[in-house]
N, C-alpha and C. Protein backbone atom coordinates (compact mmCIF):
# COMPACT_ATOMS: atom_id res chain seq x y z
N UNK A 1 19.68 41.94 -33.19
CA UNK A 1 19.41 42.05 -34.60
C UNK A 1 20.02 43.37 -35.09
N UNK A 2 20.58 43.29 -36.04
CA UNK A 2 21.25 44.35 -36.45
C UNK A 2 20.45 45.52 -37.93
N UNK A 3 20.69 46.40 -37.57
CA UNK A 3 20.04 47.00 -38.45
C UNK A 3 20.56 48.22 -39.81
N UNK A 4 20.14 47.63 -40.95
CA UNK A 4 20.81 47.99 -41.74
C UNK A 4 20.72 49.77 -42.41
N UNK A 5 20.91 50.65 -42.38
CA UNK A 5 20.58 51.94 -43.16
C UNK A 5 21.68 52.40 -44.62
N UNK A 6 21.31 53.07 -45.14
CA UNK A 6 22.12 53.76 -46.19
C UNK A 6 22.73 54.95 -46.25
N UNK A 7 23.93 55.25 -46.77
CA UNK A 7 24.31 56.38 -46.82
C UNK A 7 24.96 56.79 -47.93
N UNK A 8 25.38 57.73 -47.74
CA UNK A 8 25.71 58.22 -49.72
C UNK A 8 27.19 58.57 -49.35
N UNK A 9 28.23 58.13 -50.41
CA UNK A 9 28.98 58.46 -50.37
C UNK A 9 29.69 59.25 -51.18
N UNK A 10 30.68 59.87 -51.33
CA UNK A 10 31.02 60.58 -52.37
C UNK A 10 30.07 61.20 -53.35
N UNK A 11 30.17 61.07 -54.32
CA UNK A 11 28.69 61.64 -55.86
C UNK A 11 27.37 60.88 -56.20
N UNK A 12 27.85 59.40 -55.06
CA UNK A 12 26.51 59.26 -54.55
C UNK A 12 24.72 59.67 -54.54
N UNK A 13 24.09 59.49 -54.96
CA UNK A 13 22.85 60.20 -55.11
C UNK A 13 21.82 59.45 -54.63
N UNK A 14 20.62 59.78 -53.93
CA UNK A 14 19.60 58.65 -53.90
C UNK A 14 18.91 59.06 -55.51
N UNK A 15 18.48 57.73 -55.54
CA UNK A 15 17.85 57.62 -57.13
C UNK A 15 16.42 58.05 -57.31
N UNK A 16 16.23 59.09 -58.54
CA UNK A 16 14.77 60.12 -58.28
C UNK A 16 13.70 59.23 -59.28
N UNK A 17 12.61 59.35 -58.67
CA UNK A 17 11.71 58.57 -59.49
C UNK A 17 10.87 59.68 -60.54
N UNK A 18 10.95 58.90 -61.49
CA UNK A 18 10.41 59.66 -62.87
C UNK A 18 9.00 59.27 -63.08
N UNK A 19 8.38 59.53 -63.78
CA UNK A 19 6.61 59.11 -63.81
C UNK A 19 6.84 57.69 -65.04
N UNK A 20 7.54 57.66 -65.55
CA UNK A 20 7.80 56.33 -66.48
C UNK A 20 7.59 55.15 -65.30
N UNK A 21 9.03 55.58 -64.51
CA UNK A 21 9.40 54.12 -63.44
C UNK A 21 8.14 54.27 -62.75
N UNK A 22 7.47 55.29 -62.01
CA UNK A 22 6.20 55.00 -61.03
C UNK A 22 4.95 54.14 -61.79
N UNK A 23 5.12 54.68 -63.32
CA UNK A 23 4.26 53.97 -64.17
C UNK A 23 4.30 52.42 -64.37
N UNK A 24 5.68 52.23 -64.63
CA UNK A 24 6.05 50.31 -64.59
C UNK A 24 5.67 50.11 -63.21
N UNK A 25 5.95 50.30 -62.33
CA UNK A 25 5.66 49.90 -60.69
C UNK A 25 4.31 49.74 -60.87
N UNK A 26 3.39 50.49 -60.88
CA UNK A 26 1.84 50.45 -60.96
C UNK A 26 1.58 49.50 -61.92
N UNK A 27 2.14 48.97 -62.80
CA UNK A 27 1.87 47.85 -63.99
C UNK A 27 1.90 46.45 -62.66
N UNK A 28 3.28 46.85 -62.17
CA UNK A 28 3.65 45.36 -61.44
C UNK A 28 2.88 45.18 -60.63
N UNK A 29 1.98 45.97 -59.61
CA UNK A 29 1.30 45.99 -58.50
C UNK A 29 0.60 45.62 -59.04
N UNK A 30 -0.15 46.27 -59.96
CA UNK A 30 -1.42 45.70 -60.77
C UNK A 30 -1.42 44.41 -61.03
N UNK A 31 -0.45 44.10 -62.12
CA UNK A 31 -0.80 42.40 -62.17
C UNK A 31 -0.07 41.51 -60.76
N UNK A 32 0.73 41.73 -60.39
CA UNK A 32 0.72 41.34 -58.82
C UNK A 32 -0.71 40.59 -57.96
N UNK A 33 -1.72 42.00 -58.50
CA UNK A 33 -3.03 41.96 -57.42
C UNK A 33 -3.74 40.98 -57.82
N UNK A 34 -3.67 40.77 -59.55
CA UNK A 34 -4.08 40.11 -60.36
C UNK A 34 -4.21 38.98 -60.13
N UNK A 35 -2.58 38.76 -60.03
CA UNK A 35 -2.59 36.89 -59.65
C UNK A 35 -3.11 36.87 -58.46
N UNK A 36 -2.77 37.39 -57.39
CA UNK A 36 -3.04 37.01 -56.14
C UNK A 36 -4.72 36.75 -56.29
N UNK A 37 -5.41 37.71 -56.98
CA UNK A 37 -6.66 37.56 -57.07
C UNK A 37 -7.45 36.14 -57.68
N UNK A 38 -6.58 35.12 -58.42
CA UNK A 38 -6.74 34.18 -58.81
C UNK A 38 -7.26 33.34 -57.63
N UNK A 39 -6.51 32.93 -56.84
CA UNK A 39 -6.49 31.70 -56.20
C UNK A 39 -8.17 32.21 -55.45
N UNK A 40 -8.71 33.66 -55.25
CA UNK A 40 -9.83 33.94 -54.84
C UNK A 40 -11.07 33.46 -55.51
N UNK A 41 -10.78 32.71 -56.62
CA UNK A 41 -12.30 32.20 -58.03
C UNK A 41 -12.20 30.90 -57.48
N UNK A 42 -11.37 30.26 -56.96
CA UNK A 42 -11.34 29.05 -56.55
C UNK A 42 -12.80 28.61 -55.19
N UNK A 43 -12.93 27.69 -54.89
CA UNK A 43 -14.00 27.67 -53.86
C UNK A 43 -13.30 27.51 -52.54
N UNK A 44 -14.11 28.11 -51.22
CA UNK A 44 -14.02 28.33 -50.51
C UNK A 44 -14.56 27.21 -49.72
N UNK A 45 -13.67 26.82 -48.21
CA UNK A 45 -15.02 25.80 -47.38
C UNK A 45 -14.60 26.62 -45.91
N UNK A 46 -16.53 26.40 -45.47
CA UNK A 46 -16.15 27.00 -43.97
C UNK A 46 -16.65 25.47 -43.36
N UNK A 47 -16.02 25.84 -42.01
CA UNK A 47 -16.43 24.63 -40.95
C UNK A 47 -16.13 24.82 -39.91
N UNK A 48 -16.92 24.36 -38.51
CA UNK A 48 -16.41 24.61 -37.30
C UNK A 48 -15.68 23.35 -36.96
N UNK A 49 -14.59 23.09 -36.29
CA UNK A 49 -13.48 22.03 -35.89
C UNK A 49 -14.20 21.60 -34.20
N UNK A 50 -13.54 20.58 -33.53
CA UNK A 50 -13.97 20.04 -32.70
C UNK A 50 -13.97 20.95 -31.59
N UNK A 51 -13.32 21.96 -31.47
CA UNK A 51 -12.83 23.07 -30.60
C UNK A 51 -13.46 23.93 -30.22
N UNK A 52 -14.66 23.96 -31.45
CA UNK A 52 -15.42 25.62 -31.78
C UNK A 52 -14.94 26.26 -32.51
N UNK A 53 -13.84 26.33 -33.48
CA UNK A 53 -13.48 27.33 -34.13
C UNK A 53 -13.82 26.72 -35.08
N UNK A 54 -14.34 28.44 -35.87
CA UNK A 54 -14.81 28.06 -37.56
C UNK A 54 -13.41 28.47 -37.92
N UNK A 55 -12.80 27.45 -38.90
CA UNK A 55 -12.10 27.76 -40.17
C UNK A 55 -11.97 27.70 -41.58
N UNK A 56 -11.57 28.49 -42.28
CA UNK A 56 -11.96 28.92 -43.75
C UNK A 56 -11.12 28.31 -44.58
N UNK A 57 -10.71 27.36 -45.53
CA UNK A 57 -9.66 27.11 -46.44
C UNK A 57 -10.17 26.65 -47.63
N UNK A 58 -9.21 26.48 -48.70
CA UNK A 58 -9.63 26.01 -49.83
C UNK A 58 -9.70 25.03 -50.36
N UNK A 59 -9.60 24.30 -49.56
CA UNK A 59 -9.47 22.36 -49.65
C UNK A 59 -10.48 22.36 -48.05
N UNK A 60 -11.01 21.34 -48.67
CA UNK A 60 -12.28 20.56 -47.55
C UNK A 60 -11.45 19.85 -46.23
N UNK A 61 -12.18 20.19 -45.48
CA UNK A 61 -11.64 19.36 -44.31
C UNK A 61 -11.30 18.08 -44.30
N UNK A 62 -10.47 17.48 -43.23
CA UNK A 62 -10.29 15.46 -43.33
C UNK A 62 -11.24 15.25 -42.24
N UNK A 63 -11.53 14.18 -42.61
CA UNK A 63 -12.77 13.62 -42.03
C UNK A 63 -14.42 13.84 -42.24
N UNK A 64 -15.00 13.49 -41.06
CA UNK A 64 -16.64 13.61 -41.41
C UNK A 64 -16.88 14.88 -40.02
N UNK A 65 -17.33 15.98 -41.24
CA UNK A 65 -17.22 17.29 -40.41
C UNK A 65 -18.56 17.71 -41.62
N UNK A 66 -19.05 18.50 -40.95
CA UNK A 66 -20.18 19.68 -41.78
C UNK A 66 -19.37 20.64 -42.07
N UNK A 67 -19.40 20.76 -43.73
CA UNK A 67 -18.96 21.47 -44.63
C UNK A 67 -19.82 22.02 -45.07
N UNK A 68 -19.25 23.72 -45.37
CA UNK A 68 -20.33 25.05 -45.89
C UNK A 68 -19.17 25.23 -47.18
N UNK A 69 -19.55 25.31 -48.44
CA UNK A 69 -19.28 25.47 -49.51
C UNK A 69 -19.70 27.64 -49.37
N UNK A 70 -18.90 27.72 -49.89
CA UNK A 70 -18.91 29.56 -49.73
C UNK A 70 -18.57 29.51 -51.73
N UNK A 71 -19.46 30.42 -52.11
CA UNK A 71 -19.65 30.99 -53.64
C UNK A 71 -18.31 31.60 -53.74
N UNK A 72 -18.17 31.35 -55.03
CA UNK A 72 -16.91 32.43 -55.79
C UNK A 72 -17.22 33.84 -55.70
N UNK A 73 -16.46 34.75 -55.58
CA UNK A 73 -17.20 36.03 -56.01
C UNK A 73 -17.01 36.68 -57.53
N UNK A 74 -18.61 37.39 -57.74
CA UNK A 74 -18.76 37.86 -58.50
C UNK A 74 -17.88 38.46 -60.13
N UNK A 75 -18.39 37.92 -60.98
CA UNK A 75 -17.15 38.60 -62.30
C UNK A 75 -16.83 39.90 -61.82
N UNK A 76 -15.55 40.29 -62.38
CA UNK A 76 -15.48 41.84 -62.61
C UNK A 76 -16.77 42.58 -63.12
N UNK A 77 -17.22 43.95 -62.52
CA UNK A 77 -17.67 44.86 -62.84
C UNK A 77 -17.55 45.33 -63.92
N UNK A 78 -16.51 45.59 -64.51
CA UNK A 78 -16.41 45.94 -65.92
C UNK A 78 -15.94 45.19 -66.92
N UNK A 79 -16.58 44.66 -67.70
CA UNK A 79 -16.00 43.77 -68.78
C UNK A 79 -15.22 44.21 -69.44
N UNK A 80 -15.06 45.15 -69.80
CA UNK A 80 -14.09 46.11 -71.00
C UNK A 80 -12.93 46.45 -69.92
N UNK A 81 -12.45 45.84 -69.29
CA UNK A 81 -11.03 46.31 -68.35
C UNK A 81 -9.68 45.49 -69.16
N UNK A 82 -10.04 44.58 -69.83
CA UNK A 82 -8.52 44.14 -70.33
C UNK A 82 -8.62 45.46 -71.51
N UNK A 83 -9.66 45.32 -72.67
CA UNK A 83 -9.47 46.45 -73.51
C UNK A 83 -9.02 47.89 -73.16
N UNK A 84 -9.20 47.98 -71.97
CA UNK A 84 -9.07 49.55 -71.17
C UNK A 84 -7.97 49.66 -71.25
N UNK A 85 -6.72 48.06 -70.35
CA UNK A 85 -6.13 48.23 -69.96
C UNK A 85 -5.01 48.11 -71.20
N UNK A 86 -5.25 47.55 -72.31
CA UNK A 86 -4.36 47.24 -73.46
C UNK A 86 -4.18 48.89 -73.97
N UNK A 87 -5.48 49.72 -74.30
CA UNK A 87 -5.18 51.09 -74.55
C UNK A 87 -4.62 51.96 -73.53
N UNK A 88 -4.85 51.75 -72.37
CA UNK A 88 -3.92 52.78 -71.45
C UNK A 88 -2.23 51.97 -71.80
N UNK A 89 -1.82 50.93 -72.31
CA UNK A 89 -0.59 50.61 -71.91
C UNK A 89 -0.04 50.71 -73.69
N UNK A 90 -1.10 51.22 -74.82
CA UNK A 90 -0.49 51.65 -75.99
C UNK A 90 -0.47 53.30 -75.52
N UNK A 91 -1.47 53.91 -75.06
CA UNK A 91 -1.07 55.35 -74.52
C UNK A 91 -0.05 55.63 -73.80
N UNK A 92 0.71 54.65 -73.22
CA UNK A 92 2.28 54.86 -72.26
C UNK A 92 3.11 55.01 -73.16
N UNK A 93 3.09 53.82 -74.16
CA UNK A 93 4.14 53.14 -74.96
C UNK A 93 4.34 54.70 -75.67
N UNK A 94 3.05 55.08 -76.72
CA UNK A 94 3.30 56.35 -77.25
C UNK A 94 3.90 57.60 -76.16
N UNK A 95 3.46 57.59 -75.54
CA UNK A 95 4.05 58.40 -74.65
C UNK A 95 5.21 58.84 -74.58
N UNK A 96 5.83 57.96 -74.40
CA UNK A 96 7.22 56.89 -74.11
C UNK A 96 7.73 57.48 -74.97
N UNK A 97 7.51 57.21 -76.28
CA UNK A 97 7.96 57.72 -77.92
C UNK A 97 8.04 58.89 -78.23
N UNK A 98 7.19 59.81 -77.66
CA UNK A 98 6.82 60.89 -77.74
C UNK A 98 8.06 61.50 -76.94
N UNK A 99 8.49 61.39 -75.93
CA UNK A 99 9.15 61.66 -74.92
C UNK A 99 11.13 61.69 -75.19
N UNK A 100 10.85 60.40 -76.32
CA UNK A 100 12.35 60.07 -76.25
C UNK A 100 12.65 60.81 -77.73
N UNK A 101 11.60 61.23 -78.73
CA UNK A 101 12.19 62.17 -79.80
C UNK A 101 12.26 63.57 -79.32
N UNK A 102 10.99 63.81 -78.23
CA UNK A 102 11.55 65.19 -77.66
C UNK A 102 12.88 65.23 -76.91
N UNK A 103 13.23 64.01 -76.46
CA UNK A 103 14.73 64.60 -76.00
C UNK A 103 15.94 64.48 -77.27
N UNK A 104 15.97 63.89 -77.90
CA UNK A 104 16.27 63.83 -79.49
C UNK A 104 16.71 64.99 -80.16
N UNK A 105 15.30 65.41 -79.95
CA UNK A 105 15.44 67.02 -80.41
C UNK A 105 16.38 68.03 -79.66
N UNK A 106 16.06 68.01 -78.17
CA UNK A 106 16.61 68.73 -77.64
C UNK A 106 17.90 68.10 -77.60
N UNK A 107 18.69 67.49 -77.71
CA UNK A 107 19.88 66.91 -77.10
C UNK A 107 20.40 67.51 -79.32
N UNK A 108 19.95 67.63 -79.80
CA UNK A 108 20.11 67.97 -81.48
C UNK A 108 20.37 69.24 -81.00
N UNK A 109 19.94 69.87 -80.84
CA UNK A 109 19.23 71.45 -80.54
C UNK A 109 20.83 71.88 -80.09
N UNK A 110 20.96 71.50 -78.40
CA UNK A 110 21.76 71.64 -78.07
C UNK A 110 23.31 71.48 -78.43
N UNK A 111 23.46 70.56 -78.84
CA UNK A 111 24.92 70.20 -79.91
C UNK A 111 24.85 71.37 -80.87
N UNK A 112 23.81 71.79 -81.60
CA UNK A 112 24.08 72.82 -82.66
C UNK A 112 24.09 74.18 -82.00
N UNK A 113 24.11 74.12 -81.08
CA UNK A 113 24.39 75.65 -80.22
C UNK A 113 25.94 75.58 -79.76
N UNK A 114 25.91 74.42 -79.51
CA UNK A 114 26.95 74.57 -78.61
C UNK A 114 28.43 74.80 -79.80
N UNK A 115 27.95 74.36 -80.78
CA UNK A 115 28.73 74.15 -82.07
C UNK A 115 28.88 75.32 -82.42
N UNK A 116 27.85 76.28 -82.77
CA UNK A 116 28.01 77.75 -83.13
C UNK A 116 28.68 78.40 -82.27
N UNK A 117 27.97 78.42 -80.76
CA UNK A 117 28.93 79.17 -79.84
C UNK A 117 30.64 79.00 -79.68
N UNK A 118 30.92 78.04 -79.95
CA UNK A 118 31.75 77.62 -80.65
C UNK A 118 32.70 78.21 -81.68
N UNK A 119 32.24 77.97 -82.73
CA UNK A 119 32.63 78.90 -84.12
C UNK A 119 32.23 80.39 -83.56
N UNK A 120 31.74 80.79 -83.10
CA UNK A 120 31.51 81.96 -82.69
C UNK A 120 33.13 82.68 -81.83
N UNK A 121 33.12 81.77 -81.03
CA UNK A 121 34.12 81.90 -79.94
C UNK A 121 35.91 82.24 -80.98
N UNK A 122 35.90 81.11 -81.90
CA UNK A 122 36.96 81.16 -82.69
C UNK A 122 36.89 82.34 -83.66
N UNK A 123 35.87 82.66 -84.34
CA UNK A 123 35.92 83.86 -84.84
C UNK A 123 35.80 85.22 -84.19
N UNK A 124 35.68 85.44 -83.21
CA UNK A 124 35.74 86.63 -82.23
C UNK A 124 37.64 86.61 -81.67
N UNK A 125 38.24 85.33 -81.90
CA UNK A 125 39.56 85.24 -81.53
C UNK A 125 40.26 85.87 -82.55
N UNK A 126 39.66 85.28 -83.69
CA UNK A 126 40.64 86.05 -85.28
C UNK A 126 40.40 87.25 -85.28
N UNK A 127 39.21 87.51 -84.86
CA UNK A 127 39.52 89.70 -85.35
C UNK A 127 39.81 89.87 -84.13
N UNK A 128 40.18 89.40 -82.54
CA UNK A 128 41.12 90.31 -82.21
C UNK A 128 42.41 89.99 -82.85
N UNK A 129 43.21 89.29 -83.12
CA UNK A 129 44.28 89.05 -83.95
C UNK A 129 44.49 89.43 -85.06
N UNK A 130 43.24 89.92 -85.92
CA UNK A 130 43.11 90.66 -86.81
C UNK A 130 43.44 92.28 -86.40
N UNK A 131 42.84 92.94 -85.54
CA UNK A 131 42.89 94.11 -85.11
C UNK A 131 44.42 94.59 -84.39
N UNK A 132 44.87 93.49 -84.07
CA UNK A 132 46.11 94.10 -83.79
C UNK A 132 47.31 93.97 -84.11
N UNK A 133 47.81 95.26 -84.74
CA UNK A 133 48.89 94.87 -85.80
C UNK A 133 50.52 94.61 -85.20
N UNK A 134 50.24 94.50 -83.47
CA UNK A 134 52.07 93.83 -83.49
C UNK A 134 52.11 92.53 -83.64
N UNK A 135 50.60 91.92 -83.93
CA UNK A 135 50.89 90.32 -84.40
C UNK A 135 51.22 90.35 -86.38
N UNK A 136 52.48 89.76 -86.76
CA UNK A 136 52.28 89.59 -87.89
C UNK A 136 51.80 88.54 -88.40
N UNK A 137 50.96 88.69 -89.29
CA UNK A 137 49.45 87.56 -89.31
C UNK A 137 49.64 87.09 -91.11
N UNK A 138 50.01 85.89 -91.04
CA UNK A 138 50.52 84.85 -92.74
C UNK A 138 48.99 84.29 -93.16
N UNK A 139 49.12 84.24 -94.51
CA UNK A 139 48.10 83.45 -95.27
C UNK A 139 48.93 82.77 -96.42
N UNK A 140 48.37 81.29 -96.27
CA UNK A 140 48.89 80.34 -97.79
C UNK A 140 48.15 80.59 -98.93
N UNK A 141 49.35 80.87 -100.19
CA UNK A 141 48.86 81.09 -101.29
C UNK A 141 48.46 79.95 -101.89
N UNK A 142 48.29 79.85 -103.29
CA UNK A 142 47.40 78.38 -104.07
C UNK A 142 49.01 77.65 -104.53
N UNK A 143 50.15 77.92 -104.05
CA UNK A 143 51.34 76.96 -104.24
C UNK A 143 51.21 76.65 -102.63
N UNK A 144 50.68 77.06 -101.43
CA UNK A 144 51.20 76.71 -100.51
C UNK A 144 52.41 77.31 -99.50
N UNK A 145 52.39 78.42 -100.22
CA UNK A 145 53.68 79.05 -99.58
C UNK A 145 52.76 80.11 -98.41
N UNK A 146 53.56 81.17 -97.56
CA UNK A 146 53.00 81.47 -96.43
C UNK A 146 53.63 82.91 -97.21
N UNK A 147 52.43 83.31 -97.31
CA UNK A 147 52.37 85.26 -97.97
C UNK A 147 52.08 86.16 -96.36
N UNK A 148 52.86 87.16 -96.49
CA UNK A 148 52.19 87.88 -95.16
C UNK A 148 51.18 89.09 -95.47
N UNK A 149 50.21 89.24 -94.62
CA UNK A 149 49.32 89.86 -94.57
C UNK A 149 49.56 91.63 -94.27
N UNK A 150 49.41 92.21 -95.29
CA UNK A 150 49.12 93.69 -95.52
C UNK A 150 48.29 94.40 -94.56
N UNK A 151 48.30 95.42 -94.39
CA UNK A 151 46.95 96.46 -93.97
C UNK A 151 46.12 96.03 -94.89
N UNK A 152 45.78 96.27 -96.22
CA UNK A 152 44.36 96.06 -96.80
C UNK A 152 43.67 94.70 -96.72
N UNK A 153 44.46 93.61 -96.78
CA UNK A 153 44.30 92.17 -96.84
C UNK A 153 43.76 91.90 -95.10
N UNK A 154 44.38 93.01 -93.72
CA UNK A 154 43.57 92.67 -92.77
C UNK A 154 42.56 93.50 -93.01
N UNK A 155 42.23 94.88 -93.45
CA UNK A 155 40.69 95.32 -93.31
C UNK A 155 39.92 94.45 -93.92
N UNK A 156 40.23 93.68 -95.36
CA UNK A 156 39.47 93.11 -95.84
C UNK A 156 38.86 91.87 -95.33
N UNK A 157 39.80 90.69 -94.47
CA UNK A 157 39.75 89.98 -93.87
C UNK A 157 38.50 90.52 -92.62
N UNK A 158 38.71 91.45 -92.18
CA UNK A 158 38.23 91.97 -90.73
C UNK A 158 36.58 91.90 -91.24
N UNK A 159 36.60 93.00 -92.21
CA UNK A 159 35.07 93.30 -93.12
C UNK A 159 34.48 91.62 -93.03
N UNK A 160 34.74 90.94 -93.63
CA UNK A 160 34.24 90.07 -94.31
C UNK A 160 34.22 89.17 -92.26
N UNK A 161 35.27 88.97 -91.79
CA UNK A 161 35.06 88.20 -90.73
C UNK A 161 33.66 89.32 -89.50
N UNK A 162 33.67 90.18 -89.81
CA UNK A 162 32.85 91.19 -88.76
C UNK A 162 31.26 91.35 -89.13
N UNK A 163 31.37 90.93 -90.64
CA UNK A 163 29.45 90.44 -91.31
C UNK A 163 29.48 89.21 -90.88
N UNK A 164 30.20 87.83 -90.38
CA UNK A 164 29.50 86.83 -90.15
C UNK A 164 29.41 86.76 -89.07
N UNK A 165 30.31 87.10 -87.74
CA UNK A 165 30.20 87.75 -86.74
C UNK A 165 28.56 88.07 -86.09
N UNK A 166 27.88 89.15 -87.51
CA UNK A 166 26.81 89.82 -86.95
C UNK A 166 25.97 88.82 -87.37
N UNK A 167 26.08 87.99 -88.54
CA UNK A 167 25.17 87.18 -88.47
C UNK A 167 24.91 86.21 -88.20
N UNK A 168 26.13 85.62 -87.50
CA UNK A 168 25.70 84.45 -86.97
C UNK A 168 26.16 84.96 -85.36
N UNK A 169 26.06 85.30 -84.83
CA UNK A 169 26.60 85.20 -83.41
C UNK A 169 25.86 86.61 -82.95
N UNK A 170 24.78 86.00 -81.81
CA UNK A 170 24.33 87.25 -81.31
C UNK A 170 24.60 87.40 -79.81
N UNK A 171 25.15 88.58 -79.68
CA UNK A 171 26.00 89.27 -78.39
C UNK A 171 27.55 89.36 -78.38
């Protein structure tokens, strides 16, 4: 007989269980137990066979044998278990909801950082290009033509690029 194992290959990963998936699993076991628990309300027969052995099944013996009828067992203990179980499985659901706008948020959150750091990055590029004057540095006028940039037109540029700098970009 041959025997089978796993191995990972390349980026491969074994797959991590989250409390959601352990949560559906425990749903399935549960009603799993459920059904299985069915066929147990049904009646029971005991009997000893010609042999000596008592055996237990759920259909009566063939023939003319002494049959022991065995009781169902008992209702559930708690009557309020489907209601229990309908509110523990709206408390997941919210859960659930709860869970997927917090990542929402954060996955929001993150894009707008990453966006600034970003614009951040590009404006820390222009004032060094601003600051150093063997680059000669053009601006389009309102026809579109390409004017070149003065000493005062870069301090002014610099000023104005070095306040948003401080206020939007910290470090």
């Amino acid at each position: 007989m041959s025997r089978l194992t796993a191995r990972f290959v390349g980026n491969e990963r074994p797959r991590v269980r989250t409390p959601l998936r352990a949560a559906s699993r425990l749903w399935v076991v549960a009603a799993a137990l459920a059904l299985a628990a069915v066929p147990a309300l049904a009646t029971t027969y005991k009997w000893t066979d010609a042999n000596g052995r008592v055996t237990y099944s759920d259909q009566p013996p063939p023939g003319n044998v002494k049959v022991e009828s065995i009781a169902a067992p008992p209702p559930p203990a708690n009557p309020n278990a489907a209601k229990e179980l309908a509110s523990k499985e709206a408390e997941l659901q919210q859960t659930k909801l709860q869970r997927a706008e917090e990542e929402a948020k954060a996955t929001k959150a993150r894009l707008e950082a990453n966006k600034k750091r970003e614009q951040c990055d590009n404006a820390r590029g222009q004032m060094i290009m601003l600051q150093s004057d063997q680059i000669p540095l053009y601006r389009s006028n309102d026809k579109g033509q390409q004017v070149y940039m003065d000493d005062a037109a870069r301090r002014r540029e610099q000023e104005q690029l070095g306040s948003w700098i401080r206020e939007n970009c910290s470090a």
